[in-house]
N, C-alpha and C. Protein backbone atom coordinates (compact mmCIF):
# COMPACT_ATOMS: atom_id res chain seq x y z
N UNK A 1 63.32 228.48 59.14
CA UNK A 1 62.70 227.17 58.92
C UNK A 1 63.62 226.34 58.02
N UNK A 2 63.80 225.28 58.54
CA UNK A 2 64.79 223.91 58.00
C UNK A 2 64.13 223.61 56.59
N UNK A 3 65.08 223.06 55.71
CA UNK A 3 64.11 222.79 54.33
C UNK A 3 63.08 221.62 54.78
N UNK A 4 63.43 221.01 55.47
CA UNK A 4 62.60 220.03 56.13
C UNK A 4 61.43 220.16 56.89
N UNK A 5 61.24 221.07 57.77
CA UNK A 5 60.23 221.67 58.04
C UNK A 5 59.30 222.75 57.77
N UNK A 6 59.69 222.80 55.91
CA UNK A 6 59.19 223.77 55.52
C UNK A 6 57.20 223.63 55.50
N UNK A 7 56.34 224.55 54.80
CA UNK A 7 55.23 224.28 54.28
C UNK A 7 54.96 223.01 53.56
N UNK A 8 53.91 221.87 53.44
CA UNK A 8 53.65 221.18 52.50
C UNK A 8 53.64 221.72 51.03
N UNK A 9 54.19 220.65 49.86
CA UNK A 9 54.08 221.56 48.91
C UNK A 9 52.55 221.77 48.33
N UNK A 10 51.84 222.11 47.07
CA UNK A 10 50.83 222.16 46.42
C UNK A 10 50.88 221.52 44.91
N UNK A 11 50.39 220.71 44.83
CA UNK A 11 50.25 220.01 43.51
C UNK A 11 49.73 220.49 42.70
N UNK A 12 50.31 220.84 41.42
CA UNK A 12 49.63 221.29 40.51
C UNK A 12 49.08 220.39 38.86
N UNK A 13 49.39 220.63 37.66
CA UNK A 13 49.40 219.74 36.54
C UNK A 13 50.54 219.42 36.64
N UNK A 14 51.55 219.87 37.05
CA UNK A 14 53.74 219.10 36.92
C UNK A 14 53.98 219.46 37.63
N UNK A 15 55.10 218.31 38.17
CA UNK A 15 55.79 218.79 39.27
C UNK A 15 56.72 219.91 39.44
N UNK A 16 57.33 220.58 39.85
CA UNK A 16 58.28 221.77 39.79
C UNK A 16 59.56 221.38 39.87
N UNK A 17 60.26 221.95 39.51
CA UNK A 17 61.85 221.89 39.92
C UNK A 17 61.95 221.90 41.00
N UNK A 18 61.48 222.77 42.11
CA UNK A 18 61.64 222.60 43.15
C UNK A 18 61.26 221.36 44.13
N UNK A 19 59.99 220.95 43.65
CA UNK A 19 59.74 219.48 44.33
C UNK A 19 60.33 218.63 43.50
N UNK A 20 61.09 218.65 42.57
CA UNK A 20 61.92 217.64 41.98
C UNK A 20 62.71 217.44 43.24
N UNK A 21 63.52 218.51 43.22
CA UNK A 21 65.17 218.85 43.35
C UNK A 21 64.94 218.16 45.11
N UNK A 22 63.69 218.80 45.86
CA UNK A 22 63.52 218.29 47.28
C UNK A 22 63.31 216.84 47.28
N UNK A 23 62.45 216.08 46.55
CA UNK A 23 62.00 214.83 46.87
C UNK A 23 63.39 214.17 46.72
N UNK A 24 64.32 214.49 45.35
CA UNK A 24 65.86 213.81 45.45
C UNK A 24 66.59 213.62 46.38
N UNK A 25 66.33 215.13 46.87
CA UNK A 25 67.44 215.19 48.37
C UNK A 25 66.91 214.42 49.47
N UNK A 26 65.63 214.30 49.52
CA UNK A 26 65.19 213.85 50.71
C UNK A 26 64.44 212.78 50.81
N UNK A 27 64.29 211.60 49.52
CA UNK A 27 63.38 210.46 49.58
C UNK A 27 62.08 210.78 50.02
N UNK A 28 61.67 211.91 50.66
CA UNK A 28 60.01 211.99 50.68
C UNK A 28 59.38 213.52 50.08
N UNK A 29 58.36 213.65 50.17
CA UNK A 29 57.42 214.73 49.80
C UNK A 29 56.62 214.70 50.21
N UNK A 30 55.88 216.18 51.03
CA UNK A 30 54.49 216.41 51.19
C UNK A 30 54.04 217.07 50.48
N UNK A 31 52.34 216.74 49.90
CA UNK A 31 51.74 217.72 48.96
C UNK A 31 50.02 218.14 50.10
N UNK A 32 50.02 219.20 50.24
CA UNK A 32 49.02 219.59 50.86
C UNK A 32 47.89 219.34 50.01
N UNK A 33 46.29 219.20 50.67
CA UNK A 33 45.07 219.06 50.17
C UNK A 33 45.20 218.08 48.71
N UNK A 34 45.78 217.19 48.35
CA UNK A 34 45.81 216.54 47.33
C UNK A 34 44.39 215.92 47.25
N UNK A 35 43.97 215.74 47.71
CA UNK A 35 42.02 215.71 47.00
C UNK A 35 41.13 216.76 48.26
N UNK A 36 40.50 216.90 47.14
CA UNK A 36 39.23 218.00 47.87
C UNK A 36 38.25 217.16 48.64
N UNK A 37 38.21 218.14 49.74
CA UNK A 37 37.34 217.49 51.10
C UNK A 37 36.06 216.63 50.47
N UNK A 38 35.24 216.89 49.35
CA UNK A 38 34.31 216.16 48.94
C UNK A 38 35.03 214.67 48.62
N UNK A 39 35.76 214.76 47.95
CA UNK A 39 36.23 213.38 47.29
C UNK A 39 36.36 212.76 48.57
N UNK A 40 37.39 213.22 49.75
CA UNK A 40 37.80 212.25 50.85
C UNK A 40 36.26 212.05 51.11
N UNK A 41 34.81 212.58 51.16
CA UNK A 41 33.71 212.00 51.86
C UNK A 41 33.01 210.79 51.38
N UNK A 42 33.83 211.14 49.71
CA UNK A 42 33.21 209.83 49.22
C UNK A 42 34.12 208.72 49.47
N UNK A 43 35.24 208.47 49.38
CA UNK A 43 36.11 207.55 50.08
C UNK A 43 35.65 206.93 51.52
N UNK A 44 35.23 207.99 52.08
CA UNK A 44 34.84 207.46 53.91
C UNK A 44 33.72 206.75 53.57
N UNK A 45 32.47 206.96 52.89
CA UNK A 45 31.43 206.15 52.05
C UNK A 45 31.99 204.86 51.86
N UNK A 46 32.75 205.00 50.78
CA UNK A 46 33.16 203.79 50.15
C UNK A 46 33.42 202.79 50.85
N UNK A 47 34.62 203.26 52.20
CA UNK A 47 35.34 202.21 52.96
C UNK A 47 34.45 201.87 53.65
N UNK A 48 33.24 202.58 54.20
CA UNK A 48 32.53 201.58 54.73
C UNK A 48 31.19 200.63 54.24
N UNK A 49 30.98 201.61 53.26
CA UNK A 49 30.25 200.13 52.28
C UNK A 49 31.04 198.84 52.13
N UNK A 50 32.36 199.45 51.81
CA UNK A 50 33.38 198.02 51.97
C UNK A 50 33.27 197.15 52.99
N UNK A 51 33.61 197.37 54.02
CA UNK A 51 33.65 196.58 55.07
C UNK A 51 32.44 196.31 55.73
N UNK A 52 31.31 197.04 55.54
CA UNK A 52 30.10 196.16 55.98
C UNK A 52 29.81 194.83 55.04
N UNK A 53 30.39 194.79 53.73
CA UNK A 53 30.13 193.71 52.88
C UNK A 53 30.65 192.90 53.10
N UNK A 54 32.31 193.17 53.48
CA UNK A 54 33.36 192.09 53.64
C UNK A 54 33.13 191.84 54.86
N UNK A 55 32.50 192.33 55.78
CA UNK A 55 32.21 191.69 57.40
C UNK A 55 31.33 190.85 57.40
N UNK A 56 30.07 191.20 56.62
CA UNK A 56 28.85 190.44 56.37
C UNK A 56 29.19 189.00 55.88
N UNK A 57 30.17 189.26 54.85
CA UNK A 57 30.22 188.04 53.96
C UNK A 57 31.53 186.80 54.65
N UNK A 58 32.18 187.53 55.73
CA UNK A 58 32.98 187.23 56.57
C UNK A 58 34.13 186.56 55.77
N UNK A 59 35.02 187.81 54.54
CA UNK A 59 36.16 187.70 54.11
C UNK A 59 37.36 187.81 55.07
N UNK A 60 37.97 187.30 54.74
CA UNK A 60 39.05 187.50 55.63
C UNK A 60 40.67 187.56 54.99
N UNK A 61 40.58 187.26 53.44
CA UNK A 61 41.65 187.36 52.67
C UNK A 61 40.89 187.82 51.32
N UNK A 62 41.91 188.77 50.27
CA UNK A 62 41.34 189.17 49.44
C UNK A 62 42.60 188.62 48.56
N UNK A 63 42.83 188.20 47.32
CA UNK A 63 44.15 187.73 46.62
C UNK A 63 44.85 187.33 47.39
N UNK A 64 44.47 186.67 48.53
CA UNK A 64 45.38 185.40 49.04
C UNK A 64 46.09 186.39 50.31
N UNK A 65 45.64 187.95 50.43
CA UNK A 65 46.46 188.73 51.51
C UNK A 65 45.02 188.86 52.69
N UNK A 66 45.76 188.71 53.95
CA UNK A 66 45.25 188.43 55.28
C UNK A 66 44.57 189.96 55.07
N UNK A 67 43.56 190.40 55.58
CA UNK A 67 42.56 191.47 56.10
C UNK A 67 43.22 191.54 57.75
N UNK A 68 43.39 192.33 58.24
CA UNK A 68 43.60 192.68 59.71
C UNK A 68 42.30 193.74 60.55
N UNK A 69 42.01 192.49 61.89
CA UNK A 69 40.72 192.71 62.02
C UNK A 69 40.64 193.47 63.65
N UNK A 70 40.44 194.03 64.10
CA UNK A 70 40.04 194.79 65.51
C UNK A 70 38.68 194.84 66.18
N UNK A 71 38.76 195.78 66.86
CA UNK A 71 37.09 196.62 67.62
C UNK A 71 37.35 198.16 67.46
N UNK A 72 36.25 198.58 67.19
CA UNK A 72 36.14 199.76 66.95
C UNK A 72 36.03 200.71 69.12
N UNK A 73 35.43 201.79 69.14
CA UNK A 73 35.34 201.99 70.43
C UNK A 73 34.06 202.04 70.99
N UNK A 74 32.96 201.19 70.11
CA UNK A 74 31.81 200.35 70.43
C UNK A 74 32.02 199.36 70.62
N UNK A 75 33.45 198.56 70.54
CA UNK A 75 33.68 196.89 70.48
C UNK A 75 33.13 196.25 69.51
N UNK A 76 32.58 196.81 68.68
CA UNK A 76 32.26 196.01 67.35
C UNK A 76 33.12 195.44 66.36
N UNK A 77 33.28 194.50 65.50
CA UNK A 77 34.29 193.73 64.81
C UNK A 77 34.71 195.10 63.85
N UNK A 78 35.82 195.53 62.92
CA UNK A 78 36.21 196.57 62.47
C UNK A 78 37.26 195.51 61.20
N UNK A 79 37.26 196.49 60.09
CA UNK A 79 38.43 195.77 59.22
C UNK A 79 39.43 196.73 59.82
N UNK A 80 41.02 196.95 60.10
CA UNK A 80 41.74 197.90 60.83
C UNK A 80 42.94 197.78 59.09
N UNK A 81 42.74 196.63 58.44
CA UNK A 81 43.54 197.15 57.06
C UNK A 81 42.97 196.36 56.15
N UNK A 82 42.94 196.97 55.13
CA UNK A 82 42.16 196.61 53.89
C UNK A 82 43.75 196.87 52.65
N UNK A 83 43.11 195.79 51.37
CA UNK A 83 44.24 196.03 50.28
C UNK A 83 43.39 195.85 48.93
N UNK A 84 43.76 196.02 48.37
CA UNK A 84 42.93 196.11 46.53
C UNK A 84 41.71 196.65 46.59
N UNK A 85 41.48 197.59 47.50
CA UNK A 85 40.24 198.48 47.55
C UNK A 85 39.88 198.99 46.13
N UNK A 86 40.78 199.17 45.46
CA UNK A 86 40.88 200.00 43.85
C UNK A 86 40.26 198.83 43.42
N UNK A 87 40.00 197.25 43.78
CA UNK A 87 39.09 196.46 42.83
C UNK A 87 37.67 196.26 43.32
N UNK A 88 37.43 197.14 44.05
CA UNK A 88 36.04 196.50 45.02
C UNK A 88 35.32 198.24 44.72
N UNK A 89 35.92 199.08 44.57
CA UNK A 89 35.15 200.61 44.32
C UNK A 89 35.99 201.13 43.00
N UNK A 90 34.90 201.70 42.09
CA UNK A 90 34.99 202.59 41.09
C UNK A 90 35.53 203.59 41.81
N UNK A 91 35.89 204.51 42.60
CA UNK A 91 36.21 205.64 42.83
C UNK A 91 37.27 205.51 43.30
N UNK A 92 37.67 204.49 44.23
CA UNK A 92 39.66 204.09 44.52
C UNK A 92 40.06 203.89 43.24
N UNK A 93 39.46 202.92 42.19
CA UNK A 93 39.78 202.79 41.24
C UNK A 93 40.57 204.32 40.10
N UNK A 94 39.15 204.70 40.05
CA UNK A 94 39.94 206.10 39.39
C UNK A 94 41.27 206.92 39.90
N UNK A 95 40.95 206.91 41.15
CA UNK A 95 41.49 207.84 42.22
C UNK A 95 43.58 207.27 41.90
N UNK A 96 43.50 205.75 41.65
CA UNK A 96 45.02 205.16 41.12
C UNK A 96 45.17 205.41 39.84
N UNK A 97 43.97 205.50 39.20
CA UNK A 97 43.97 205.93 37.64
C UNK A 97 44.09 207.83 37.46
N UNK A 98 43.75 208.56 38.25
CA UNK A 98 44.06 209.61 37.87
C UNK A 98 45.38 210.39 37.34
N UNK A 99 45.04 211.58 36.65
CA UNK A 99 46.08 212.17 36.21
C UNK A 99 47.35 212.73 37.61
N UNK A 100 46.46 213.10 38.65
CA UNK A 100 47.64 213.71 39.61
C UNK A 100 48.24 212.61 40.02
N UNK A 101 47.57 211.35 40.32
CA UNK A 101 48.48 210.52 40.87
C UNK A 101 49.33 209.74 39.98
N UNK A 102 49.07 209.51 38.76
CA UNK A 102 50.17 208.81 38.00
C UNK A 102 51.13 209.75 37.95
N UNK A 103 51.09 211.23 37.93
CA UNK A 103 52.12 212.49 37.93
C UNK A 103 53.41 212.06 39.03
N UNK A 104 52.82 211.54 39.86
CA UNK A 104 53.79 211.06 40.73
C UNK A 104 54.92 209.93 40.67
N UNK A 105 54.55 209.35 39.53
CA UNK A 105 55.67 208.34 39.42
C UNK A 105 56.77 209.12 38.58
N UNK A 106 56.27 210.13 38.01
CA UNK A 106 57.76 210.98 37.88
C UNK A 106 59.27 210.68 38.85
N UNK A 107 58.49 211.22 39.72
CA UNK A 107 59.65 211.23 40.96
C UNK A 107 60.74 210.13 40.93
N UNK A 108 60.25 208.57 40.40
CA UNK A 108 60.58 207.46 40.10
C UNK A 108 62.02 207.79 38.97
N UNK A 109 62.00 209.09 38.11
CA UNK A 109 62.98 208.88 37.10
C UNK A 109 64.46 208.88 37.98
N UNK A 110 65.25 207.96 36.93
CA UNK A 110 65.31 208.04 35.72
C UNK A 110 64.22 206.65 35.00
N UNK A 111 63.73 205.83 36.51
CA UNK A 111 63.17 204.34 35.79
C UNK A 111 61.90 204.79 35.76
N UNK A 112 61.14 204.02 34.76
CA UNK A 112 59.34 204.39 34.39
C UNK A 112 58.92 203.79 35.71
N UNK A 113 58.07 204.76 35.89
CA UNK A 113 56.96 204.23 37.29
C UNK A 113 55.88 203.78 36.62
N UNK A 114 54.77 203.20 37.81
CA UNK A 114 53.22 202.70 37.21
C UNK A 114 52.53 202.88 38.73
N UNK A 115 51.68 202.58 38.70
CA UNK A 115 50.91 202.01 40.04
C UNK A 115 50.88 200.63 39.51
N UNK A 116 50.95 200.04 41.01
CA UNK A 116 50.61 198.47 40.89
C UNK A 116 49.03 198.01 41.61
N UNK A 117 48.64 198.32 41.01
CA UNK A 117 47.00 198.15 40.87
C UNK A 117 46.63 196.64 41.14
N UNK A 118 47.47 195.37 40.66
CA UNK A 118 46.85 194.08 41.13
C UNK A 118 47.88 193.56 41.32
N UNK A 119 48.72 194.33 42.62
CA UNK A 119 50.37 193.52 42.78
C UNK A 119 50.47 194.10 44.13
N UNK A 120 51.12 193.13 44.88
CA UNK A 120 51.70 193.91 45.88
C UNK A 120 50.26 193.47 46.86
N UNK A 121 49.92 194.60 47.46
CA UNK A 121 48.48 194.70 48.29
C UNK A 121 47.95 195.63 47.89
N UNK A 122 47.85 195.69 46.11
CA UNK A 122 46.73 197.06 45.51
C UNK A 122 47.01 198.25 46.50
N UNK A 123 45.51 199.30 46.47
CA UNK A 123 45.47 200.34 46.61
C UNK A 123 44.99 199.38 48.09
N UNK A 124 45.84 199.84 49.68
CA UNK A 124 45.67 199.54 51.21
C UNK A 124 44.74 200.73 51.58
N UNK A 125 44.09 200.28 52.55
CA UNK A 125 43.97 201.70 53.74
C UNK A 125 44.07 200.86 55.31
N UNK A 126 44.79 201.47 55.99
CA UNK A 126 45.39 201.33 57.42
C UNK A 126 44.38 202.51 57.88
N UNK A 127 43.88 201.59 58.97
CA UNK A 127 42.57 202.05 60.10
C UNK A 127 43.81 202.31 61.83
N UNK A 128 43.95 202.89 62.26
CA UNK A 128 44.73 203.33 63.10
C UNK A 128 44.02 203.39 64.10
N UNK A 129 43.10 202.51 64.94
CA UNK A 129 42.16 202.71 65.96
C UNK A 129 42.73 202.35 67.87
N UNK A 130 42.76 203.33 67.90
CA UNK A 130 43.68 203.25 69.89
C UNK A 130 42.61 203.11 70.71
N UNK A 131 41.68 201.80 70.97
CA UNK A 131 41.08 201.83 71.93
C UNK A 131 41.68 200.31 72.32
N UNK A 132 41.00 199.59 74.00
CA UNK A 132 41.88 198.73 74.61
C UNK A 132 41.29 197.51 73.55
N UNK A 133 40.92 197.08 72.49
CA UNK A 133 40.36 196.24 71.80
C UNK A 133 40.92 196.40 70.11
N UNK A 134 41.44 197.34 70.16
CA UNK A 134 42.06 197.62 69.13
C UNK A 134 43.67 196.32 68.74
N UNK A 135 43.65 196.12 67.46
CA UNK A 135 44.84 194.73 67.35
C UNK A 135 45.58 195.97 66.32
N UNK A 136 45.41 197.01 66.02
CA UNK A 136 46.27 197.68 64.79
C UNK A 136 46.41 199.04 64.96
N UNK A 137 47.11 199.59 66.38
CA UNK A 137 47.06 200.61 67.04
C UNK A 137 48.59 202.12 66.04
N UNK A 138 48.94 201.12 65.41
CA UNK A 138 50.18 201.52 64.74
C UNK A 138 50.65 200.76 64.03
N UNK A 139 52.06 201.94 63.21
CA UNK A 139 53.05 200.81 62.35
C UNK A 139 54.07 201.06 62.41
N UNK A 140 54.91 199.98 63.04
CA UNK A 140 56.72 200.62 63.68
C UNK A 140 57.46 201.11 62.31
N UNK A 141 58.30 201.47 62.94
CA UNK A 141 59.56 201.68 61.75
C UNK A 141 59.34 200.64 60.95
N UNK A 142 59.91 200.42 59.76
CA UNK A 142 59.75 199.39 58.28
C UNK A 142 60.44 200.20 57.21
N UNK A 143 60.86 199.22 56.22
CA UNK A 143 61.05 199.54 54.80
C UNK A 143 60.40 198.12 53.95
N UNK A 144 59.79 198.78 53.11
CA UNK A 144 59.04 198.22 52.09
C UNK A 144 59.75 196.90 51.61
N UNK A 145 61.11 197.42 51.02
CA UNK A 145 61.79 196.57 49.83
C UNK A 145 62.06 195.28 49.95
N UNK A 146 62.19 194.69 51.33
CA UNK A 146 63.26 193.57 51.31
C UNK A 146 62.15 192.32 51.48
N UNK A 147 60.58 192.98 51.24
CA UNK A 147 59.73 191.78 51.28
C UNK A 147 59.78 191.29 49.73
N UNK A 148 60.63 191.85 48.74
CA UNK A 148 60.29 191.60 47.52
C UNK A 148 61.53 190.65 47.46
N UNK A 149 62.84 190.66 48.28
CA UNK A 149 63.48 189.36 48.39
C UNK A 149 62.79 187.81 48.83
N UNK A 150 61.85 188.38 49.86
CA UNK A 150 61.47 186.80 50.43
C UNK A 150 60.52 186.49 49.79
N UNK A 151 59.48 187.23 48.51
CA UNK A 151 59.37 186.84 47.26
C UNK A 151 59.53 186.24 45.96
N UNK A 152 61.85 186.78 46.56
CA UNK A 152 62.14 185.18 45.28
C UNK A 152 62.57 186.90 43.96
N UNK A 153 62.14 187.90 44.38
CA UNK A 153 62.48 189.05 43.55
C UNK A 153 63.15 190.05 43.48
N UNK A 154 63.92 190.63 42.93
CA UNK A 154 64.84 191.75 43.06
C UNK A 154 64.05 192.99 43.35
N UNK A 155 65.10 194.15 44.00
CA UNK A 155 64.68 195.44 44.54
C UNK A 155 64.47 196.10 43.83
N UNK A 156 63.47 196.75 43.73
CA UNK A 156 63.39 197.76 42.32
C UNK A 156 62.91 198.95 43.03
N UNK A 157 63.58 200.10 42.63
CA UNK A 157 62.82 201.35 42.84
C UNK A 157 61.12 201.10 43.27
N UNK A 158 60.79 201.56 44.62
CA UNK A 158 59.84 202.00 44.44
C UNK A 158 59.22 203.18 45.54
N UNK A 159 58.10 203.95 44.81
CA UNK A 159 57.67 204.80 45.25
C UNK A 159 56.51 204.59 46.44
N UNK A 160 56.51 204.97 47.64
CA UNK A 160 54.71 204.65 48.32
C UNK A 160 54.09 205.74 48.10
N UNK A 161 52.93 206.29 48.11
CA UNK A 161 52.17 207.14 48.51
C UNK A 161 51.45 206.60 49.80
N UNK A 162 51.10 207.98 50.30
CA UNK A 162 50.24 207.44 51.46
C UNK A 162 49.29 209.07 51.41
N UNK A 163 47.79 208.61 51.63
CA UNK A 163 47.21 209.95 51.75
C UNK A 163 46.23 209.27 52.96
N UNK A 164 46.71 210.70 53.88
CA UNK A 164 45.24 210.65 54.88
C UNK A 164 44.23 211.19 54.72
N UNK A 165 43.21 210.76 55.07
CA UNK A 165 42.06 210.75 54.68
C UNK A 165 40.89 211.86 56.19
N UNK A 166 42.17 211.75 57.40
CA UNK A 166 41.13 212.21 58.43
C UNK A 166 42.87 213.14 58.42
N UNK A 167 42.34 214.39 59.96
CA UNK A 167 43.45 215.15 60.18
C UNK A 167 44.07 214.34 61.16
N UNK A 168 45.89 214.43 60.86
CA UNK A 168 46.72 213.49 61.63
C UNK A 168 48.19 214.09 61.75
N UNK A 169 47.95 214.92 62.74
CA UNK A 169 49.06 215.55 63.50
C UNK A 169 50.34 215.02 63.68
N UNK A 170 51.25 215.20 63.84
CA UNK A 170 52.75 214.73 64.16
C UNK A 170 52.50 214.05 65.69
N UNK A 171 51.60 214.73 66.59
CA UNK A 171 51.55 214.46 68.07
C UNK A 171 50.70 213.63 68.11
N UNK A 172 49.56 213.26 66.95
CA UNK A 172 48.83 211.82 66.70
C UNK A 172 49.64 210.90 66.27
N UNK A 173 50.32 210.46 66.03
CA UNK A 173 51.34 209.66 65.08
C UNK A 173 51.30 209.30 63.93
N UNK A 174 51.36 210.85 62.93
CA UNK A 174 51.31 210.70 61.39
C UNK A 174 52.18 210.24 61.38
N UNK A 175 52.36 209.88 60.01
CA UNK A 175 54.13 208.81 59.09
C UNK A 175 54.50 209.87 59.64
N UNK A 176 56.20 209.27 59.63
CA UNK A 176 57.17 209.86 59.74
C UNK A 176 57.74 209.20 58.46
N UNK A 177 59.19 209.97 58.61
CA UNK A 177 60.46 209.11 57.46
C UNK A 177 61.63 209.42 57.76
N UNK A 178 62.70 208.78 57.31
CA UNK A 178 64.09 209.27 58.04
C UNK A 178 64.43 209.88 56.41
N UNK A 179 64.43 211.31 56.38
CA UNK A 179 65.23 211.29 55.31
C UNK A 179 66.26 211.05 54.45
N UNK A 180 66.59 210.71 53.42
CA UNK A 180 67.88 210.45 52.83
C UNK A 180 68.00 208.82 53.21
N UNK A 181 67.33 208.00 53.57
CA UNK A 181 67.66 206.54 53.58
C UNK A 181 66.93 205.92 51.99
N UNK A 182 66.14 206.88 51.23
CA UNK A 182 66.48 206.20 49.77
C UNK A 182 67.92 206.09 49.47
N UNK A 183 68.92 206.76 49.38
CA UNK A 183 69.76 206.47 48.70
C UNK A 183 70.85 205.17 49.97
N UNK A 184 70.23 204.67 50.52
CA UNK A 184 71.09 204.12 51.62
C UNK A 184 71.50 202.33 50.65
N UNK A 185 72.84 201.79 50.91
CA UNK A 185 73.15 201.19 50.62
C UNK A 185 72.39 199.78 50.97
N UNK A 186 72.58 198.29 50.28
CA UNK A 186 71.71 197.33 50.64
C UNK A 186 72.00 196.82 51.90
N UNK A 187 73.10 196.75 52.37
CA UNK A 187 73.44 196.51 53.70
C UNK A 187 72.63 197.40 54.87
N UNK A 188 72.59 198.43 54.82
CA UNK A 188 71.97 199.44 55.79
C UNK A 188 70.03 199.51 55.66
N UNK A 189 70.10 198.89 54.07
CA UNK A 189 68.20 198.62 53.97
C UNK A 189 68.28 197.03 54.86
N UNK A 190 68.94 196.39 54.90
CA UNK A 190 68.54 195.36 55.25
C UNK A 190 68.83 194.77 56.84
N UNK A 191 69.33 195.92 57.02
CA UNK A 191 70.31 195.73 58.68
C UNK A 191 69.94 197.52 59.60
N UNK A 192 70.07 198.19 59.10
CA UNK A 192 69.89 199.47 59.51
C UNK A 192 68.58 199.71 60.51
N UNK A 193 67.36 198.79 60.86
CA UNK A 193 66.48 199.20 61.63
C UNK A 193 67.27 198.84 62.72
N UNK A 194 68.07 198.39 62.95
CA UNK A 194 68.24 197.82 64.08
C UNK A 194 69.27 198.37 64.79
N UNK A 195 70.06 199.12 64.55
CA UNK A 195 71.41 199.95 64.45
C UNK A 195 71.04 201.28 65.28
């Protein structure tokens, strides 16, 4: 087995040398079960208390960022992405405030990490729904950084997390990542999808 296709790792109180030394080499990391099946039930709660409110009340931008809207596979109206969820629920909230997840901006050294809690598009969740009514079936290749140029702002280190919340196979179309394109030069972040 390739170091790459090894086991997910397991999160503990610190990270290890060993998931140091991997996330360096390879710009990403997996951590298996990073919240317990109860917590994800209260999250599935949450998001949809969310969006029955924000449907009801017929939001459609939250801090000035567009909501992206679909059909579910009843054809019913659906939010398909949501952003600053961490300001609308106590429990996203914590969940950016916790100890395991601030642990993660480690990875960020030698520069201090944070979560950006009211920057950016807060804490997102991407609804991935494949029926013929669906507007947000996927998300192509991308890199984060170069929206912080047409911002008017410089590139700064940064970290994503992404946690799923349902099971999402490689043959469903979990993330992928190309490894080793953190350390890729600005020319190749800014030209390289296309290559």
């Amino acid at each position: 087995m390739s170091k790459l296709n090894r086991e997910p790792f397991i999160l503990s109180d610190k990270l290890t040398e060993e998931q140091l030394s991997f996330f360096t080499e390879n710009g990403f990391i997996h951590f298996k079960n990073f919240i317990p099946k109860e917590t994800v039930a209260l999250y599935l709660s949450e998001i949809e208390r969310i969006e029955k409110q924000w449907l009801a009340e017929g939001i459609e931008k939250i801090n000035g960022v567009p909501l992206k809207f679909g059909k579910d596979e009843n054809g019913e109206k659906m939010i398909q992405r949501f952003c600053f969820l961490n300001q609308y629920s106590p429990a996203f909230k914590d969940l950016l405030q916790s100890p395991k997840l601030q642990l993660l901006t480690e990875l960020l050294y030698p520069y201090e990490g944070r979560i950006a809690e009211t920057e950016k598009d807060g804490l997102i969740l991407n609804s991935y729904i494949r029926t013929p009514n669906s507007k947000f079936t996927q998300m192509g290749w991308h890199t984060d950084s170069p929206r912080d140029l047409f911002l008017g702002q410089k590139i700064m280190p940064m970290l994503n997390v992404g946690v799923h919340l349902d099971n999402c196979t490689f043959d469903e179309g979990g993330l992928r990542v190309l490894p080793g394109t953190h350390k890729q030069g600005f020319f190749k972040l800014m030209f390289g999808k296309g290559q």
